[in-house]
C-alpha atoms as a PDB file:
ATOM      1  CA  UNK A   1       2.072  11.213  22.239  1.00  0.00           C
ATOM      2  CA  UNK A   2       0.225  14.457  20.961  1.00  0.00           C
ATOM      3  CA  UNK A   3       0.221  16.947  23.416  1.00  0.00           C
ATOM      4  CA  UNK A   4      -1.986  20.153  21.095  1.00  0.00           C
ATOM      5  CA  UNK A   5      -4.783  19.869  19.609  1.00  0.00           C
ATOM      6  CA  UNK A   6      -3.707  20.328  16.589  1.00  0.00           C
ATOM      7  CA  UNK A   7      -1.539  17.079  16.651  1.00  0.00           C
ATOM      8  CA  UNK A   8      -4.256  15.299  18.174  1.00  0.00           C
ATOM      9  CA  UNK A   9      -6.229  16.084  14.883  1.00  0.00           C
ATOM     10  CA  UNK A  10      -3.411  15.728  12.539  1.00  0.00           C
ATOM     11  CA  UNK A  11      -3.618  11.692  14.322  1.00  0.00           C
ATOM     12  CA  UNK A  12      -7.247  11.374  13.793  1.00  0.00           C
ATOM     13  CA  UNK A  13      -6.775  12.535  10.113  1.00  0.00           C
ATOM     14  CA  UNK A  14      -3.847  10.470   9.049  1.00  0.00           C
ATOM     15  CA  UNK A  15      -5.726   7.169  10.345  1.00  0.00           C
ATOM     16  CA  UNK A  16      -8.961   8.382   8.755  1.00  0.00           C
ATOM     17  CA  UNK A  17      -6.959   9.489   5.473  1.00  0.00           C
ATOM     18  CA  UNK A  18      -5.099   6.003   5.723  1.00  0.00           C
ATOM     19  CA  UNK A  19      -8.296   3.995   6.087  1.00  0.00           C
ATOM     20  CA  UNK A  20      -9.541   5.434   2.700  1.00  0.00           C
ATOM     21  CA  UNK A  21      -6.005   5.117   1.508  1.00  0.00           C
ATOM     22  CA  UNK A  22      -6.082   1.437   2.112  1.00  0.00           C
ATOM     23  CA  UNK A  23      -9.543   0.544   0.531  1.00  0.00           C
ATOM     24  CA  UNK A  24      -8.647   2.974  -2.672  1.00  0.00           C
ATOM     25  CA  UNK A  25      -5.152   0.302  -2.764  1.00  0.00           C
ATOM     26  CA  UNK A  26      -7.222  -3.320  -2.322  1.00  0.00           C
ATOM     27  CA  UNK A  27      -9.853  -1.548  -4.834  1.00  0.00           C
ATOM     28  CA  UNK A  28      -6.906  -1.247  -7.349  1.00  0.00           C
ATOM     29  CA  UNK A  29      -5.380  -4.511  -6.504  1.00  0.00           C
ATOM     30  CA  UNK A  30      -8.569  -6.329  -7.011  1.00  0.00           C
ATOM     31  CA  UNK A  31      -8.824  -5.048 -10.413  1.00  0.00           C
ATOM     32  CA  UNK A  32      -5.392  -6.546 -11.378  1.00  0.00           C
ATOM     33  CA  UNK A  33      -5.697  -9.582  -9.892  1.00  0.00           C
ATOM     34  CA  UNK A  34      -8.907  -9.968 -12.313  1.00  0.00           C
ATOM     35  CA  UNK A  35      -6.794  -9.884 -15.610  1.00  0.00           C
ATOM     36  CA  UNK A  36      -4.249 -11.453 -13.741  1.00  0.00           C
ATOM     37  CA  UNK A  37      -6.583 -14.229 -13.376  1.00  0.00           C
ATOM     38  CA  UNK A  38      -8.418 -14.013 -16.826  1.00  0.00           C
ATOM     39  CA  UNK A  39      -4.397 -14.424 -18.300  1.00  0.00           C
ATOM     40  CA  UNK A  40      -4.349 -17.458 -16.241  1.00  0.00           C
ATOM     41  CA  UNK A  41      -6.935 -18.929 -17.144  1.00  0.00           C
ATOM     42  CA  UNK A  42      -5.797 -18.324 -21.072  1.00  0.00           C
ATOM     43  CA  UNK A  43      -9.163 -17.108 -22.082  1.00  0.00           C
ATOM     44  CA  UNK A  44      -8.151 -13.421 -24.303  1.00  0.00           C
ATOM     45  CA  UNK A  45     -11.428 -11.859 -24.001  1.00  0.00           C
ATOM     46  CA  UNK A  46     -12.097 -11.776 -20.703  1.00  0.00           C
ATOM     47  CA  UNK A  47      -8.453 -10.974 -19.961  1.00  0.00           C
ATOM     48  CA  UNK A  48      -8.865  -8.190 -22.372  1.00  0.00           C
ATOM     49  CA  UNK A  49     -12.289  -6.692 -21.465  1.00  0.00           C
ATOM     50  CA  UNK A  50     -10.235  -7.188 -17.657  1.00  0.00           C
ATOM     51  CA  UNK A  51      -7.429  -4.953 -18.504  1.00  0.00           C
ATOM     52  CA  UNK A  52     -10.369  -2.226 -19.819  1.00  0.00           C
ATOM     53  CA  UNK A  53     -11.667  -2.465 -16.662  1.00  0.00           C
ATOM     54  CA  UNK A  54      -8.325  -2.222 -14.660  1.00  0.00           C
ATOM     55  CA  UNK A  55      -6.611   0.561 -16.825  1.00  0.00           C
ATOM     56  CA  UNK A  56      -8.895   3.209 -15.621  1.00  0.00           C
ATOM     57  CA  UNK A  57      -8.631   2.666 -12.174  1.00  0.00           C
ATOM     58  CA  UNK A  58      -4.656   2.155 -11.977  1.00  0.00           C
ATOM     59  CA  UNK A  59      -4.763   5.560 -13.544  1.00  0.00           C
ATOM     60  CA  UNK A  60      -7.066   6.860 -10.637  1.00  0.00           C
ATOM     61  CA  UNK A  61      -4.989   5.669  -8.432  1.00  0.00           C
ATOM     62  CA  UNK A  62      -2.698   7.877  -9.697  1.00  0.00           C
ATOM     63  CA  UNK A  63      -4.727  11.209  -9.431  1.00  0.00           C
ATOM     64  CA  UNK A  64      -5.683   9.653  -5.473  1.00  0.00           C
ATOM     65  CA  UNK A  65      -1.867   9.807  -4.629  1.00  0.00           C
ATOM     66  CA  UNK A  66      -1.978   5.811  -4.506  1.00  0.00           C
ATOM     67  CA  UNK A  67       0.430   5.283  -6.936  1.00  0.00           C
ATOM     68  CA  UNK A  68       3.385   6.993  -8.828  1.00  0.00           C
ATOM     69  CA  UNK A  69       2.395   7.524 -12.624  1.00  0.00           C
ATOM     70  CA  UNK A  70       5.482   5.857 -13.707  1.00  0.00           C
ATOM     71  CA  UNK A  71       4.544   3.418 -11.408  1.00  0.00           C
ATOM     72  CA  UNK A  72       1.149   2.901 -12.875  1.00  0.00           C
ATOM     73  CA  UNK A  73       1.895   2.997 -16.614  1.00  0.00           C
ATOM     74  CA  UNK A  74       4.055   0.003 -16.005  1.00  0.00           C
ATOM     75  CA  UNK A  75       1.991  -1.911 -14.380  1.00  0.00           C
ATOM     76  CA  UNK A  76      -0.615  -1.052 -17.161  1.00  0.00           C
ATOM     77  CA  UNK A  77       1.963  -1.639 -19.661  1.00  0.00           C
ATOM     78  CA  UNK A  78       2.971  -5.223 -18.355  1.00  0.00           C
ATOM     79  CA  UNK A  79      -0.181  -5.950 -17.822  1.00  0.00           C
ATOM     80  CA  UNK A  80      -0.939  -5.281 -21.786  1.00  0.00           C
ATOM     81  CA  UNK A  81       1.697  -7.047 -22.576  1.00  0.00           C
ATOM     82  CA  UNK A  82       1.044  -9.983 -21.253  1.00  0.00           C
ATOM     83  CA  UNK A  83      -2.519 -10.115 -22.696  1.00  0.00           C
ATOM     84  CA  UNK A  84      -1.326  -9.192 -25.853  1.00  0.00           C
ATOM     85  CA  UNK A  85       0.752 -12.171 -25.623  1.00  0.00           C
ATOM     86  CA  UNK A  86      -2.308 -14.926 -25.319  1.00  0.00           C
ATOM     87  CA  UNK A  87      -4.157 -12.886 -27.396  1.00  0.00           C
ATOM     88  CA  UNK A  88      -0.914 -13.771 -30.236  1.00  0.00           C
ATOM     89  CA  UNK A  89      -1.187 -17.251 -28.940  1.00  0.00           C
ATOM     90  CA  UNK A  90      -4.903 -17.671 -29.195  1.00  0.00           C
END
């Protein structure tokens, strides 16, 4: 248990920190699981105009500490591929 005050803060900041940590992570997830959707569905535009919308905020994730940037450009980079692929198809 924190004993100083200064560990009883550094508690109240790492839940506060992980609170916004966690809605910042189901924010991003949301986004891909919109193209991941629109790909389902088979429909290229909307999976494309998805990834548009996605691409930006995997990268923000990023500069938030959410993600590692390798980590992020493949997601973004499967992601592409995979709508690149109906697109080919459509």
């Amino acid at each position: 248990m924190a004993n100083t005050p200064g560990s009883r803060k550094r508690v109240r900041k790492a839940a506060h920190r992980t609170e916004i940590n966690k809605s910042r992570r189901t924010r991003m997830r949301g986004f891909i699981r919109k193209v991941e959707e629109a790909i389902a569905s088979g429909d290229a535009a909307v999976a494309s105009a998805a990834l548009k919308a996605a691409q930006p905020e995997i990268m923000r994730s990023v500069t938030k500490g959410i993600l590692h940037k390798n980590t992020a450009s493949r997601k973004i980079s499967r992601l592409s591929a995979r709508v690149n692929a109906i697109s080919a198809t459509a």
